[in-house]
C-alpha atoms as a PDB file:
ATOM      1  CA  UNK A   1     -19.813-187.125  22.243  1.00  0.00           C
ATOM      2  CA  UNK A   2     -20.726-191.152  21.159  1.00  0.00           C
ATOM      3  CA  UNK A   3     -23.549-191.407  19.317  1.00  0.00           C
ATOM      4  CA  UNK A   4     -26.716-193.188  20.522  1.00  0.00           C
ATOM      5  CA  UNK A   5     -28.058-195.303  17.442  1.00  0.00           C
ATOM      6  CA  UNK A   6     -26.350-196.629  14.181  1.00  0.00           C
ATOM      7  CA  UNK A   7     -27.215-194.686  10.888  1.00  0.00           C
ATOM      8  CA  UNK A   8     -30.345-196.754   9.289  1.00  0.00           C
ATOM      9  CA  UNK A   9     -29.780-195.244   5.654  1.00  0.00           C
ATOM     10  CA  UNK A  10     -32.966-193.785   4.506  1.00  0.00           C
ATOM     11  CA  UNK A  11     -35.553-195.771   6.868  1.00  0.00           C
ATOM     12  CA  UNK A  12     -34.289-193.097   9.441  1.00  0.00           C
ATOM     13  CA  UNK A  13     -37.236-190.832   9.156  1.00  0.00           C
ATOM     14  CA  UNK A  14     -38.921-193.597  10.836  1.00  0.00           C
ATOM     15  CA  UNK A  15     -37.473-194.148  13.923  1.00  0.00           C
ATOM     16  CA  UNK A  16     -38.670-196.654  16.677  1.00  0.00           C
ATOM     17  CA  UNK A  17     -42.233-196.530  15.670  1.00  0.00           C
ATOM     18  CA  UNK A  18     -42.365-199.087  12.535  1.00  0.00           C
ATOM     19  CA  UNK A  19     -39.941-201.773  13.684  1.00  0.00           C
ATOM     20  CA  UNK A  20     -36.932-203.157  12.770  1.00  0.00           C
ATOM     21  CA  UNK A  21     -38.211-205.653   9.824  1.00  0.00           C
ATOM     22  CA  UNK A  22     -40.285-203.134   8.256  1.00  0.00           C
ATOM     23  CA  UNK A  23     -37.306-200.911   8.351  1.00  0.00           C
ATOM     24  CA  UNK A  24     -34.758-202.994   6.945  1.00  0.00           C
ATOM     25  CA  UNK A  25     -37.281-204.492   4.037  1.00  0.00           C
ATOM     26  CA  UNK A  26     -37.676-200.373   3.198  1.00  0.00           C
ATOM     27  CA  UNK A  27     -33.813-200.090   3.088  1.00  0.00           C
ATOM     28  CA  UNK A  28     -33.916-203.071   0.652  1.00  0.00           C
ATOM     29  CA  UNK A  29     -37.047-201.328  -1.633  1.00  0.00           C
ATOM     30  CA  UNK A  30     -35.300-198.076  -1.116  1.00  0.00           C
ATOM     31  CA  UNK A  31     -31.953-199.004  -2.894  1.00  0.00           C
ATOM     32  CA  UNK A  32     -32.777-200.333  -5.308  1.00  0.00           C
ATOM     33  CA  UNK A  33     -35.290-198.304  -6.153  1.00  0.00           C
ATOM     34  CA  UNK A  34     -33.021-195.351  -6.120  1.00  0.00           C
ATOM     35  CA  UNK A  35     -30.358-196.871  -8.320  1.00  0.00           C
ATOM     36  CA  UNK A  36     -30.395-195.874 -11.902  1.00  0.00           C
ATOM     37  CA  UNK A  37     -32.283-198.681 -13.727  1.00  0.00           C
ATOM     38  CA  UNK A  38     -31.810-199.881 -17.363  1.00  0.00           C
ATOM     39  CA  UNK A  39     -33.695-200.715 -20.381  1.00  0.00           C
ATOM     40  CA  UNK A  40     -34.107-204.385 -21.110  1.00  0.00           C
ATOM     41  CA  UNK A  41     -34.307-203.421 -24.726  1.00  0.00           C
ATOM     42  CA  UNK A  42     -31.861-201.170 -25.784  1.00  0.00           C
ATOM     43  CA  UNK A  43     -29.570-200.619 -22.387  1.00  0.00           C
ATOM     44  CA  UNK A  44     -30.526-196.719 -22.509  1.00  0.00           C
ATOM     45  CA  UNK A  45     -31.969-195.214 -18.673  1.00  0.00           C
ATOM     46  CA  UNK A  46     -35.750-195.693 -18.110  1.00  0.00           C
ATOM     47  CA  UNK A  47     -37.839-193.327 -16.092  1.00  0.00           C
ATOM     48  CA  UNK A  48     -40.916-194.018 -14.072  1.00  0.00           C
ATOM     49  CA  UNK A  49     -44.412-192.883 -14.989  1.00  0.00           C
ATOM     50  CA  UNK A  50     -46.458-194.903 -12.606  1.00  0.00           C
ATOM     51  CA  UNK A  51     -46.806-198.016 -10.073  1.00  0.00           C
ATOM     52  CA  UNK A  52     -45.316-200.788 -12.469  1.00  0.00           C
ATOM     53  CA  UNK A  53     -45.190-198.462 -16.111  1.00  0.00           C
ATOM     54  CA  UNK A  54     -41.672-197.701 -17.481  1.00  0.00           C
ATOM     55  CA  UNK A  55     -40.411-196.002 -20.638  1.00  0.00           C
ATOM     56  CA  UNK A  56     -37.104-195.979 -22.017  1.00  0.00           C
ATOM     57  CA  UNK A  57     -35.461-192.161 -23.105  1.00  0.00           C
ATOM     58  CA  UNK A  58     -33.002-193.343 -25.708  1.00  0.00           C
ATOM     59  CA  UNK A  59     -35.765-195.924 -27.636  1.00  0.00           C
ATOM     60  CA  UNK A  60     -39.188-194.784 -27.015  1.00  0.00           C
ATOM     61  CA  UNK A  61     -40.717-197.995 -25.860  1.00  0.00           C
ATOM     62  CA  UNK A  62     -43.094-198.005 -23.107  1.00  0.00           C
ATOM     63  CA  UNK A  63     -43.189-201.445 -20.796  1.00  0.00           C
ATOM     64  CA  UNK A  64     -44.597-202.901 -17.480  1.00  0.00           C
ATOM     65  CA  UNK A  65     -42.156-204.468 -14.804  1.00  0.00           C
ATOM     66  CA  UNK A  66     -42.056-204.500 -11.271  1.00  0.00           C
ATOM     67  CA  UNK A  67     -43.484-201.021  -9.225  1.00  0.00           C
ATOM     68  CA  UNK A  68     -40.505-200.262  -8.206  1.00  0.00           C
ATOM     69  CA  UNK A  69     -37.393-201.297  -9.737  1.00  0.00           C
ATOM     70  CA  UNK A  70     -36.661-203.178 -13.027  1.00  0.00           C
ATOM     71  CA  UNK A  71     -36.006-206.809 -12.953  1.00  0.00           C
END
């Protein structure tokens, strides 16, 4: 049996109700959000505490960037 729509990654859960821009500009948050992000510092992996507030596991130091992916 054909399938009916083409997979929209992980704006799915939102079907026909939000629209097709606001989808594809989640898709485009959503990636690169999801992507493991690095420390402008020391290259070690950062981790997210809040909207905009990183910290770095391997170094310590604590930083503000964008809210949801590093830049």
């Amino acid at each position: 049996m054909a399938r009916k729509t083409k997979k929209i990654k992980a704006a799915g859960k939102y079907r026909t109700r939000s629209g097709i821009s606001v989808r594809k500009k989640y898709n485009a948050v959503e990636s690169k959000q999801r992507k493991k992000q690095i420390c402008p510092y020391c290259k070690g992996r950062v981790i997210r505490h809040s909207k905009g507030i990183w910290s770095c596991k391997k170094c310590g130091k604590k930083f503000a960037s964008n809210a949801y992916y590093i830049e």
